[in-house]
Protein backbone atom coordinates (compact mmCIF):
# COMPACT_ATOMS: atom_id res chain seq x y z
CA UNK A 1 6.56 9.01 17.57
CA UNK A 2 4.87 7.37 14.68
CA UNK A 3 2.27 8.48 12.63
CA UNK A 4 0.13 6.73 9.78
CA UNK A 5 -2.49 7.90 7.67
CA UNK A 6 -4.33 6.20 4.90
CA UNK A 7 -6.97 7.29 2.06
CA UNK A 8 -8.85 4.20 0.22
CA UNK A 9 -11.58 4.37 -2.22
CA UNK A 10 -13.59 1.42 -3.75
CA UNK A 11 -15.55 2.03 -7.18
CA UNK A 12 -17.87 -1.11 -8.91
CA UNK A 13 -17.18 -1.02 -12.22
CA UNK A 14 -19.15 -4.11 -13.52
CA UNK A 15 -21.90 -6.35 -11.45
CA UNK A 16 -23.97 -9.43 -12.40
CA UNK A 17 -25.66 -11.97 -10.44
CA UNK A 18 -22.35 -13.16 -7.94
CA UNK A 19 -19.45 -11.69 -10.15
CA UNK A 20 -18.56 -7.94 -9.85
CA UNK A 21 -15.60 -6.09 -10.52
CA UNK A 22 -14.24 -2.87 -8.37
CA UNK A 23 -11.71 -0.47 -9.17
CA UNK A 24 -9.71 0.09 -5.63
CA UNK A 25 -7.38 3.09 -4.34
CA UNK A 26 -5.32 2.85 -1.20
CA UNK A 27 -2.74 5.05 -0.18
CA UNK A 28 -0.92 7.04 2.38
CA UNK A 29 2.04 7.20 5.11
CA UNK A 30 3.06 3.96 6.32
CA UNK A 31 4.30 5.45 8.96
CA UNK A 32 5.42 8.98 9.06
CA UNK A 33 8.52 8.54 12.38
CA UNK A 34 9.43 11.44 14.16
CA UNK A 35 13.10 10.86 16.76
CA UNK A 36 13.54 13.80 18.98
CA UNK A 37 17.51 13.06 17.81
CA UNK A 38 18.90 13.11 14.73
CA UNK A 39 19.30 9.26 13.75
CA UNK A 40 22.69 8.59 11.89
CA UNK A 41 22.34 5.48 9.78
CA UNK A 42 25.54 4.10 7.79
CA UNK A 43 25.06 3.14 4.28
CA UNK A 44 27.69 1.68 1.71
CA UNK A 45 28.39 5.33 0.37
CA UNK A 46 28.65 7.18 3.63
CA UNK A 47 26.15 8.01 6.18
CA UNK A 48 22.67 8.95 6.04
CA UNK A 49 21.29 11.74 8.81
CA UNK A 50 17.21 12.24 9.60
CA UNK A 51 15.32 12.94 12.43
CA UNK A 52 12.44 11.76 9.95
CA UNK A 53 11.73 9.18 7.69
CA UNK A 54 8.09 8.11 5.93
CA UNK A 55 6.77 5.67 3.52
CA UNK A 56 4.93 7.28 1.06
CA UNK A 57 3.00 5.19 -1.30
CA UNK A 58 -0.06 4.47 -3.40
CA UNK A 59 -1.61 1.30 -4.41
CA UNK A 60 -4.15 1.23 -7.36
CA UNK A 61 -5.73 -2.25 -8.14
CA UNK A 62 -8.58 -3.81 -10.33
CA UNK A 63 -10.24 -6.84 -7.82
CA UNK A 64 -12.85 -9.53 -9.41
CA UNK A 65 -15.11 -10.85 -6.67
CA UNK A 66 -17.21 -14.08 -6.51
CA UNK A 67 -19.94 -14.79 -3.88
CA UNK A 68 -19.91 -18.33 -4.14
CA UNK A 69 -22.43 -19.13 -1.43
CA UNK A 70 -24.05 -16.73 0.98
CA UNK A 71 -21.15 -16.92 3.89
CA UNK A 72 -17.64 -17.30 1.34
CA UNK A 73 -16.35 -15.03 -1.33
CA UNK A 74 -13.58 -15.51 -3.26
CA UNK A 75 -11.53 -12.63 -4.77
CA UNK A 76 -8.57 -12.20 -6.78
CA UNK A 77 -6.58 -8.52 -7.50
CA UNK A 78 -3.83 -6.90 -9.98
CA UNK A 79 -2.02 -3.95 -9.52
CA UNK A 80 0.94 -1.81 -8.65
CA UNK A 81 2.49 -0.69 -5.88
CA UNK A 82 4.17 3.22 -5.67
CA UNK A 83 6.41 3.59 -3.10
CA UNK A 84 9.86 5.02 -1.99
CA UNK A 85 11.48 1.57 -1.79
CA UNK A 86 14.92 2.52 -0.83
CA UNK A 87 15.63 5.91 0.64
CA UNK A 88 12.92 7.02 3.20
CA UNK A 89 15.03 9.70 5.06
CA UNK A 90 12.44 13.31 4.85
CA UNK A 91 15.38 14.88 3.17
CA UNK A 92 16.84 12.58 0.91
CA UNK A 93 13.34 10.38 -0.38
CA UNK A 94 14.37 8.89 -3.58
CA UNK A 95 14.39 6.02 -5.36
CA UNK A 96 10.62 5.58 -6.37
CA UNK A 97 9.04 2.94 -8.55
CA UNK A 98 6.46 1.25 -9.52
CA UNK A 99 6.48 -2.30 -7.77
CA UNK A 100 3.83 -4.77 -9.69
CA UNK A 101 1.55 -6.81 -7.51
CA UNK A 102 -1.23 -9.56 -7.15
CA UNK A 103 -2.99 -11.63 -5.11
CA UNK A 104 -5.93 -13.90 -3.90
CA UNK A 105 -8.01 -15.24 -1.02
CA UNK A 106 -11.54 -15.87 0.16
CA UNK A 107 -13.75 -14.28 3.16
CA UNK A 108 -15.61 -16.32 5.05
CA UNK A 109 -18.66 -15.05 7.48
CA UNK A 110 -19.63 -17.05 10.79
């Protein structure tokens, strides 16, 4: 059974005319998996038991918006990524680190 749950928050922090600037949040499990069995899962130092594993992780980002015409807006966003990358067994979670990010894209309304 899998199970996901996700907080986000959005804050403006600057606005004028078309151009704004928001201060975003996301985070959460991505997923939290339950096995009614213990899983065994070999790794290069031995073997790894769990009968759960998550993705824990949080994403704060600064994204700079553009409302170019009334239907398309283009954005662009910077930020980081904190997550445990490696080891995702309940028990053993380890391994966490920032992970730097970015990207870019447009919306467009029919």
């Amino acid at each position: 059974m899998e199970m996901e749950a996700y907080l986000k928050n959005s804050t403006e922090l600057y606005k004028n005319g078309k151009f704004g600037v928001n201060f975003e949040f996301e985070g959460g499990y991505d997923p939290y998996t339950f096995h009614q069995y213990k899983l065994v899962e070999a790794t290069r130092t031995g073997h790894r038991d769990g009968k759960r594993s998550y993705e824990l992780y949080a994403l704060p980002y600064i994204q700079a918006n553009y409302q170019a015409t009334e239907f398309v807006n283009l954005y662009a966003a910077a930020g980081a990524e904190y997550r445990n990358w490696k080891d995702s067994a309940e028990s053993t979670a380890s391994h966490w680190r920032w992970q730097p990010t970015a990207w870019a894209g447009m919306k467009v309304n029919f």
